[in-house]
C-alpha atoms as a PDB file:
ATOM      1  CA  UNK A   1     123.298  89.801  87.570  1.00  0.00           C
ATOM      2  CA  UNK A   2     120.440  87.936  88.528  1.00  0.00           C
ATOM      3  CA  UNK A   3     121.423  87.899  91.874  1.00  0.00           C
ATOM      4  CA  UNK A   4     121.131  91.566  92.138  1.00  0.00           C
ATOM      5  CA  UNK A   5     118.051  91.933  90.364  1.00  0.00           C
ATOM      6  CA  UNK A   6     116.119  89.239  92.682  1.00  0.00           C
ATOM      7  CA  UNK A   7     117.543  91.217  95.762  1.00  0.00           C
ATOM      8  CA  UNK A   8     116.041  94.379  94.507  1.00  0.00           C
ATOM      9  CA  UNK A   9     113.029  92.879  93.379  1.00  0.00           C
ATOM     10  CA  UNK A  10     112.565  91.008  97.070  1.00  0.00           C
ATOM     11  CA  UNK A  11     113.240  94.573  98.759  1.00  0.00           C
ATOM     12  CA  UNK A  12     110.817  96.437  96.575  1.00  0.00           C
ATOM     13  CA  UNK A  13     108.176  94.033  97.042  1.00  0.00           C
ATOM     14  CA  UNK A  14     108.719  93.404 101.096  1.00  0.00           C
ATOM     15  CA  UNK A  15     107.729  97.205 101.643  1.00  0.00           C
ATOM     16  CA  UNK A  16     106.268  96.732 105.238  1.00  0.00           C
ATOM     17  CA  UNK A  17     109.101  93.861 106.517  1.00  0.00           C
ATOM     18  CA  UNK A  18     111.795  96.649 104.770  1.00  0.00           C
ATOM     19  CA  UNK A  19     109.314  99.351 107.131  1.00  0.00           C
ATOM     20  CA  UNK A  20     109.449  97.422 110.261  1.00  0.00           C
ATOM     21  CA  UNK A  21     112.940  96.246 109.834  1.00  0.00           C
ATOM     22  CA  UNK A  22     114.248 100.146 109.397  1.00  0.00           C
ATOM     23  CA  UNK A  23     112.094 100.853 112.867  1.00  0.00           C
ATOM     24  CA  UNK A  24     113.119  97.583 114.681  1.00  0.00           C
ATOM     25  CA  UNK A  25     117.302  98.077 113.966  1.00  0.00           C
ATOM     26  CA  UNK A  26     117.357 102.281 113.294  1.00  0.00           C
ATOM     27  CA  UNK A  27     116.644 103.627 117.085  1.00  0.00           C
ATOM     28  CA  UNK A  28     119.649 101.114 118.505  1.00  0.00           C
ATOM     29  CA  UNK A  29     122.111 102.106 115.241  1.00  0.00           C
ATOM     30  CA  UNK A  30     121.250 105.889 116.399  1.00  0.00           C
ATOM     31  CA  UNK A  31     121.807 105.325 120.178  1.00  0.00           C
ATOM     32  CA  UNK A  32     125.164 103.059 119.407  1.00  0.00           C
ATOM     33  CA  UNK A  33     126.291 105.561 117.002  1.00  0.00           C
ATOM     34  CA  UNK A  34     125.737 108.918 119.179  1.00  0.00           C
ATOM     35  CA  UNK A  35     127.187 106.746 122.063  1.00  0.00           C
ATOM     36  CA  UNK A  36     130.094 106.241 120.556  1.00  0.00           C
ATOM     37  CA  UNK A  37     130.642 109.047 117.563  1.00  0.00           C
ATOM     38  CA  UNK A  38     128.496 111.251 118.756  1.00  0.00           C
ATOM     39  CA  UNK A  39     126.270 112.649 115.807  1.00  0.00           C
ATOM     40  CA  UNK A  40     128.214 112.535 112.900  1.00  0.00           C
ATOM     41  CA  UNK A  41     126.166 109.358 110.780  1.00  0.00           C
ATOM     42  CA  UNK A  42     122.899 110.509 111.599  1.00  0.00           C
ATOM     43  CA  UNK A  43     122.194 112.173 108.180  1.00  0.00           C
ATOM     44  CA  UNK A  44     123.224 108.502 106.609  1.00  0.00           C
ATOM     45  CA  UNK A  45     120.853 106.994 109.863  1.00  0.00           C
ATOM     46  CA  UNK A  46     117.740 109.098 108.009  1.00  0.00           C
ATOM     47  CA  UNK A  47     118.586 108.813 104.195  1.00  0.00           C
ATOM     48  CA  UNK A  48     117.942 104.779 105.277  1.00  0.00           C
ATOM     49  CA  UNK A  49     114.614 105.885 106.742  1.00  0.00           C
ATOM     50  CA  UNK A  50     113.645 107.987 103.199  1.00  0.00           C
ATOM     51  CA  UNK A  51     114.413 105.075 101.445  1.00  0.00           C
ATOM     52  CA  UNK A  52     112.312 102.449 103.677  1.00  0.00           C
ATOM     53  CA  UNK A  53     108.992 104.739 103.263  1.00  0.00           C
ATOM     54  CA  UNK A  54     110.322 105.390  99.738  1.00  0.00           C
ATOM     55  CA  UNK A  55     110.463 101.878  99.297  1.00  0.00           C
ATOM     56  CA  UNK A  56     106.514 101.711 100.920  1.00  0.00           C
ATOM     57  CA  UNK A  57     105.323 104.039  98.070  1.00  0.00           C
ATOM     58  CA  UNK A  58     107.196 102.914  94.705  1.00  0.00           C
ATOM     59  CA  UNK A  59     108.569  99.594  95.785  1.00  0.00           C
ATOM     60  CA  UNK A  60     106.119  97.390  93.948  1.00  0.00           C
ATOM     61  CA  UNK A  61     106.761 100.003  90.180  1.00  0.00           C
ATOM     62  CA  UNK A  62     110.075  99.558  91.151  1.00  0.00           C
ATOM     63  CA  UNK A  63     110.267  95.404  91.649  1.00  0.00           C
ATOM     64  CA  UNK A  64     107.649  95.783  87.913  1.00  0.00           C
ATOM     65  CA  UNK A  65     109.772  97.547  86.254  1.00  0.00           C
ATOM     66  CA  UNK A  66     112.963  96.036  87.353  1.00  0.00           C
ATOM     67  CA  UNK A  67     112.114  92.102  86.258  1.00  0.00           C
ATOM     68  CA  UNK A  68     110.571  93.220  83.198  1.00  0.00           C
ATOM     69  CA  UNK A  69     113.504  95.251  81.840  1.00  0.00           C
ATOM     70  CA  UNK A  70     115.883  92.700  83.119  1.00  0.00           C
ATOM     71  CA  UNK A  71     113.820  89.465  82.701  1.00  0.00           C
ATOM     72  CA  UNK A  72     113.245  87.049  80.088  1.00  0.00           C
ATOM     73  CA  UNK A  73     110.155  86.274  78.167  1.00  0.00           C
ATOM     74  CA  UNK A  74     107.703  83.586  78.567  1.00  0.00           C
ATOM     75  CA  UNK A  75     104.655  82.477  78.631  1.00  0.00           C
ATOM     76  CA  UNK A  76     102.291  81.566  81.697  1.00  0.00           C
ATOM     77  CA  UNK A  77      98.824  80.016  82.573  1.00  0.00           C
ATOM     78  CA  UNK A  78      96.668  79.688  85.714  1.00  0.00           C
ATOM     79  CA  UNK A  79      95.727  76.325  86.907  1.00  0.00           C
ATOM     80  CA  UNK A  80      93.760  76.662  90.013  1.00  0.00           C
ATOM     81  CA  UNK A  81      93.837  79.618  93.376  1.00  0.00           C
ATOM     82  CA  UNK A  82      94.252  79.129  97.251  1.00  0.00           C
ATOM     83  CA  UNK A  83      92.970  80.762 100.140  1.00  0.00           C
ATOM     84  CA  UNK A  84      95.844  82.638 101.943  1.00  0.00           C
ATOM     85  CA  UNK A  85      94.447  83.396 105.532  1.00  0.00           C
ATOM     86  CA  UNK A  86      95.446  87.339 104.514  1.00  0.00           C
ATOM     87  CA  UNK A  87      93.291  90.504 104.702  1.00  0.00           C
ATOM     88  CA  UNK A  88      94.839  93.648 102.498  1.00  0.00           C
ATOM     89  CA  UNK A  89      92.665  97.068 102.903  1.00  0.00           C
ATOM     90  CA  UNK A  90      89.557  94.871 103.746  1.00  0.00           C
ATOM     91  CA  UNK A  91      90.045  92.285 101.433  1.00  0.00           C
ATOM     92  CA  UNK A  92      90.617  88.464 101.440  1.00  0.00           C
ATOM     93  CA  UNK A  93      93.685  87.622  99.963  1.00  0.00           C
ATOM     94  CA  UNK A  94      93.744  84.829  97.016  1.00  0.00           C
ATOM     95  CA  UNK A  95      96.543  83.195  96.053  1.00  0.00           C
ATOM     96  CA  UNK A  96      96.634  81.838  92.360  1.00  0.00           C
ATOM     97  CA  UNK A  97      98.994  78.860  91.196  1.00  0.00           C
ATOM     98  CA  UNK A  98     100.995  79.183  87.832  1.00  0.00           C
ATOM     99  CA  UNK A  99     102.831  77.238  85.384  1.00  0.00           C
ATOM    100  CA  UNK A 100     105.492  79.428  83.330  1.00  0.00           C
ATOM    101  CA  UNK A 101     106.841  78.138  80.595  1.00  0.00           C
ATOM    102  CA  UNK A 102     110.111  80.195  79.898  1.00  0.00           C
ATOM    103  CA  UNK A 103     112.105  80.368  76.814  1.00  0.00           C
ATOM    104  CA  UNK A 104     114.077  77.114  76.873  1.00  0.00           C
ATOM    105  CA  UNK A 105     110.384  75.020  77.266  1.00  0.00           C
ATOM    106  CA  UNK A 106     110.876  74.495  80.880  1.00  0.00           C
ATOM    107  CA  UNK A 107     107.910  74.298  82.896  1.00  0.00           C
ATOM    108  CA  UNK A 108     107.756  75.731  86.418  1.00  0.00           C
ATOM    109  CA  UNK A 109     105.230  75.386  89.146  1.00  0.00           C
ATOM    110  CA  UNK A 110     104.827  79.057  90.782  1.00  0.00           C
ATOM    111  CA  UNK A 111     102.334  81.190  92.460  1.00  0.00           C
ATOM    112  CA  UNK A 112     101.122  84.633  92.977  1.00  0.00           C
ATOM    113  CA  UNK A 113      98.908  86.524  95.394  1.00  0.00           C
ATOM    114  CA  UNK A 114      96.529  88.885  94.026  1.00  0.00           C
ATOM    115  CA  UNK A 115      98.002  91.737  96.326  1.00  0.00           C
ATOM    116  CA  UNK A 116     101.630  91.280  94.477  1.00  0.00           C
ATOM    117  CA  UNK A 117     100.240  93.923  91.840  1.00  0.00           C
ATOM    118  CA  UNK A 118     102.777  92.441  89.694  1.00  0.00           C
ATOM    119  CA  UNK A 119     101.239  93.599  86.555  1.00  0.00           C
ATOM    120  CA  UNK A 120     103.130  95.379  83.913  1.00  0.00           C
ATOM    121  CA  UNK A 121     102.732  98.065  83.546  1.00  0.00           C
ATOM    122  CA  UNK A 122     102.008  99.356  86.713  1.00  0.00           C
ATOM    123  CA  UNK A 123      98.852 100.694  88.022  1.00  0.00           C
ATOM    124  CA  UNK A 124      96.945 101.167  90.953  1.00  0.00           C
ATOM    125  CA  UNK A 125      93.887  99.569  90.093  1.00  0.00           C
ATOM    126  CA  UNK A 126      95.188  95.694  88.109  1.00  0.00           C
ATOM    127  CA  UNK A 127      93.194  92.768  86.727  1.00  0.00           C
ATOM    128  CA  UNK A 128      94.639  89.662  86.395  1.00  0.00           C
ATOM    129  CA  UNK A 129      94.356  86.393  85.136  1.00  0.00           C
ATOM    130  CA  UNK A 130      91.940  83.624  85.718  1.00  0.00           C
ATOM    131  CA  UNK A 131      92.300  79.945  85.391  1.00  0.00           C
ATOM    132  CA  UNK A 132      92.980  79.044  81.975  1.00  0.00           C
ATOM    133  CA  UNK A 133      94.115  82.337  81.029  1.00  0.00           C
ATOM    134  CA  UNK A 134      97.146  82.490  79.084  1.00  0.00           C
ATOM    135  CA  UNK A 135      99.451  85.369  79.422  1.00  0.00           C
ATOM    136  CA  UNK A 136     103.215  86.745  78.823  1.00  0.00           C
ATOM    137  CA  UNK A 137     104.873  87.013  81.711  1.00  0.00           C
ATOM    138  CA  UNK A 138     108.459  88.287  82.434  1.00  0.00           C
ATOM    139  CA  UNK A 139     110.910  86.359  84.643  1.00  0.00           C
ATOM    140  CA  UNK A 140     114.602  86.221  86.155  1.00  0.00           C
ATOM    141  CA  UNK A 141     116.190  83.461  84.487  1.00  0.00           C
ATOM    142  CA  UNK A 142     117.927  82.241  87.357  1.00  0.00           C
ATOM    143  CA  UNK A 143     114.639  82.831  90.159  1.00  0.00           C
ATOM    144  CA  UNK A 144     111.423  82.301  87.843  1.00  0.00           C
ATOM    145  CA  UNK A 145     109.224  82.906  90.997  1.00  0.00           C
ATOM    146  CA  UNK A 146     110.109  86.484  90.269  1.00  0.00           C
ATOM    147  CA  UNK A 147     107.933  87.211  87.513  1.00  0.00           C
ATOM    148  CA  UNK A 148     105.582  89.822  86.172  1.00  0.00           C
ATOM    149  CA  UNK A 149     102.093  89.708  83.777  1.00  0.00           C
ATOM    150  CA  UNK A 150     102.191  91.906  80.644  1.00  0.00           C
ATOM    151  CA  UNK A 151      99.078  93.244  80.425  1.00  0.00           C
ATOM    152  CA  UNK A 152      99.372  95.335  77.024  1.00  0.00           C
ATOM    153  CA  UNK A 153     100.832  92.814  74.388  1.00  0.00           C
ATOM    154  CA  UNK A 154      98.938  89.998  72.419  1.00  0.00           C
ATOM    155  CA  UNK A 155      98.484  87.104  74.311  1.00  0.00           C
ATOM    156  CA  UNK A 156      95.113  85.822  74.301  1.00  0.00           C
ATOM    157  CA  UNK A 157      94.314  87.170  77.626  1.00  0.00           C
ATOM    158  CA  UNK A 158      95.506  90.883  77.574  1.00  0.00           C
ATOM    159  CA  UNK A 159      93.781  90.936  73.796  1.00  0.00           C
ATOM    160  CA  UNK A 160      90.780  89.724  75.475  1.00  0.00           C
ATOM    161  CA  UNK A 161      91.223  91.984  78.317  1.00  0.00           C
ATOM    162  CA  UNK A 162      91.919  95.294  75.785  1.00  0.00           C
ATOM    163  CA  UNK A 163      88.645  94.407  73.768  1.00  0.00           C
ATOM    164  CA  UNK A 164      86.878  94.106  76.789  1.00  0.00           C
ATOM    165  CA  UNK A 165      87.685  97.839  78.100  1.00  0.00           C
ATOM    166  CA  UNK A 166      87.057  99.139  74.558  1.00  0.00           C
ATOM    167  CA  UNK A 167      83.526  96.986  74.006  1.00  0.00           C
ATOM    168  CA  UNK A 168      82.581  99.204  77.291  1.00  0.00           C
ATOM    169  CA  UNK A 169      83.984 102.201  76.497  1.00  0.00           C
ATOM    170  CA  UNK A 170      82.236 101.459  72.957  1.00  0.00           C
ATOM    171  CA  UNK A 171      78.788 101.032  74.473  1.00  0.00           C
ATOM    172  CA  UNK A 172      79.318 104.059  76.772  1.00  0.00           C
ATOM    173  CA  UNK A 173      80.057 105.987  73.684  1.00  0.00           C
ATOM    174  CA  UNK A 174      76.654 104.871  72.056  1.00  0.00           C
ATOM    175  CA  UNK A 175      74.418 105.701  74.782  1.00  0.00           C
ATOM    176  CA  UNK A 176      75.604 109.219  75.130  1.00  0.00           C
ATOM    177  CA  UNK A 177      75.619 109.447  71.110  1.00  0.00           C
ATOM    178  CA  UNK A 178      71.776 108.215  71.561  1.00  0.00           C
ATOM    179  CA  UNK A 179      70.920 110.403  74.027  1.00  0.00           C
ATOM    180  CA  UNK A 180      72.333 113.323  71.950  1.00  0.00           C
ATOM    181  CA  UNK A 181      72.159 112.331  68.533  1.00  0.00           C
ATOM    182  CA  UNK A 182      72.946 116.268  67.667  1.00  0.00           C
ATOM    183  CA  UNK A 183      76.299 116.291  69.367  1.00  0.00           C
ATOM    184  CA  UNK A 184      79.346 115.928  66.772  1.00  0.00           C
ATOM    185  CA  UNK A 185      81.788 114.564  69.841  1.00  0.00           C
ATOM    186  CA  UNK A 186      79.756 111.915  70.767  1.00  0.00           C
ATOM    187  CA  UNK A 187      79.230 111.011  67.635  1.00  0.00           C
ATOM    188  CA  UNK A 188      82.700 111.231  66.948  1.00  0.00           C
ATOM    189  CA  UNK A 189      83.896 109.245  69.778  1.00  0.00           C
ATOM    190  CA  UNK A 190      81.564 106.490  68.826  1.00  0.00           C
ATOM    191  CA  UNK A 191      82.626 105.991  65.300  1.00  0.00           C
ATOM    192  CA  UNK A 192      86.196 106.278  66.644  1.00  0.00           C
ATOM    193  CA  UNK A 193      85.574 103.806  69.708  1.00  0.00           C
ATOM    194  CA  UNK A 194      84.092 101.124  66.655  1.00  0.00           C
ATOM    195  CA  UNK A 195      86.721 101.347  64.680  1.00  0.00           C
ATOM    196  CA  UNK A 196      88.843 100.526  67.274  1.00  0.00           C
ATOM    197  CA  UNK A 197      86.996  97.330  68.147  1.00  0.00           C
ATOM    198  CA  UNK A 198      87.711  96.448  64.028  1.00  0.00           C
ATOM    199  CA  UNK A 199      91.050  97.626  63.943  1.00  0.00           C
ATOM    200  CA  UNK A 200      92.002  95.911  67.269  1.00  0.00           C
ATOM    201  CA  UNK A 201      90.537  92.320  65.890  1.00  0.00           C
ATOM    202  CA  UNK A 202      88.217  92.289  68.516  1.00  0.00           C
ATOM    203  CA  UNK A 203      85.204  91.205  66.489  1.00  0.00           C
ATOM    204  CA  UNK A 204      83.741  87.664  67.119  1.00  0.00           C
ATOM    205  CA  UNK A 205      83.628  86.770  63.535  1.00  0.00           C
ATOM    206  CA  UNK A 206      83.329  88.806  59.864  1.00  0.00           C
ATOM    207  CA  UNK A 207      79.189  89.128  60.331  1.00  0.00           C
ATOM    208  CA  UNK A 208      80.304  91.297  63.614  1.00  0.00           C
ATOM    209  CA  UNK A 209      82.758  93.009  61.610  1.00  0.00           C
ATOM    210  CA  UNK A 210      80.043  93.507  58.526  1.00  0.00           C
ATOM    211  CA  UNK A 211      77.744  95.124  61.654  1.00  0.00           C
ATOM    212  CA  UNK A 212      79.819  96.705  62.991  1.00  0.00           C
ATOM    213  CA  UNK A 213      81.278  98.764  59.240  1.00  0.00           C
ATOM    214  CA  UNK A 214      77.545  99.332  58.774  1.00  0.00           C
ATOM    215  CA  UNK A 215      77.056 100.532  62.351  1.00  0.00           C
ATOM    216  CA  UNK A 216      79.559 103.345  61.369  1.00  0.00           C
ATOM    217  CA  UNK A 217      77.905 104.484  57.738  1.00  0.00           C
ATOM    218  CA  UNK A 218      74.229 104.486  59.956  1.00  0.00           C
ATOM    219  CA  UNK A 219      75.766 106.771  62.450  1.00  0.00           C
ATOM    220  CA  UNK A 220      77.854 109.335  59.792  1.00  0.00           C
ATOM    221  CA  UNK A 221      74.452 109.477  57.408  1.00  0.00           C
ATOM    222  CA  UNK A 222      72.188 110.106  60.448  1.00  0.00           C
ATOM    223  CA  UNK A 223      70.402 106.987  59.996  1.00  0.00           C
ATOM    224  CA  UNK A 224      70.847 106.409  63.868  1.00  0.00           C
END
């Protein structure tokens, strides 16, 4: 089944060779088809054009979402990136190289381009990885260059990357609560956002955590 899933996932990602290839081959299908039989496969002529700006829209959530409910787990690092020559929406391509270790210990040399957005689970805006980062990843057994980063589990990178948003979001939190100490929902939200950061292990060491508990019994008492 491999087969079939790398096919999908090389149609879903290919959105604008999919595009051109449906505007290249559609107006001569049309003209050789209402040449010879008239207008009767149009309507199967324009569900192929749906699909190929279907495919523009949802093709990379669908490539995602395909590999990582069909793929295998493993584990993945960055080891260096590459200039690709590309521009996407006004930005300069980079190209990052990969080793992927999957679940037999096998070690293969792959790459990614930072306009993949092969990031699961899909989004719009992604981060990903830098060298020496260390990430799950999910891959086709039988084509490991198909592969997607799990962004939401606990490999040392996406816990760094989680603890990072909610240090922010923390500190956010604590400026509005010290602008407006009076306000019960910031201070609310800032207790909550803390014990979030202890909950979610991303402390530093126990003195952070011990600061961090005694952060929260300043801020219910009032002290701050």
């Amino acid at each position: 089944m491999d087969i079939l899933w790398h096919v999908i996932y090389f149609i879903a990602t290919s959105t604008f060779l999919v595009l051109f290839a449906t505007f290249s081959v559609l107006p001569i299908l049309i003209a050789l088809s209402v040449w010879k039989a008239g207008a009767r496969h149009l309507k199967y002529y324009s569900i192929v054009l749906v699909f190929a700006f279907l495919n523009l829209f949802f093709g990379t959530d669908i490539a995602v979402g395909t590999v990582h409910a069909f793929g295998e787990k493993g584990t993945a690092t960055i080891t260096g990136s590459y200039d690709t020559s590309t521009i996407y929406n006004n930005h300069d391509v980079v190209g990052y190289h990969v080793l992927l270790k999957t679940t037999d210990d096998k070690v293969i040399e792959t790459s990614f381009e930072d306009d993949d957005f092969n990031i699961y689970p899909p989004k719009n805006s992604v981060v990903y990885p830098g060298v020496g980062d260390h990430f799950t990843v999910y891959y086709l057994r039988r084509f490991p260059q198909d592969f997607v980063i799990v962004d939401d589990d606990d490999s040392p990178w996406a816990a760094a990357l989680r603890c990072g948003r909610l240090r922010k979001q923390a500190q956010e939190a604590n400026a509005k609560h010290e602008f407006d100490r009076g306000s019960a929902g910031y201070r609310t939200t800032y207790i909550d956002l803390v014990n979030r950061l202890l909950v979610g292990k991303c402390v530093a060491d126990e003195d952070e955590a011990d600061a961090f508990r005694q952060e929260i019994e300043n801020v219910e008492a009032g002290q701050r």
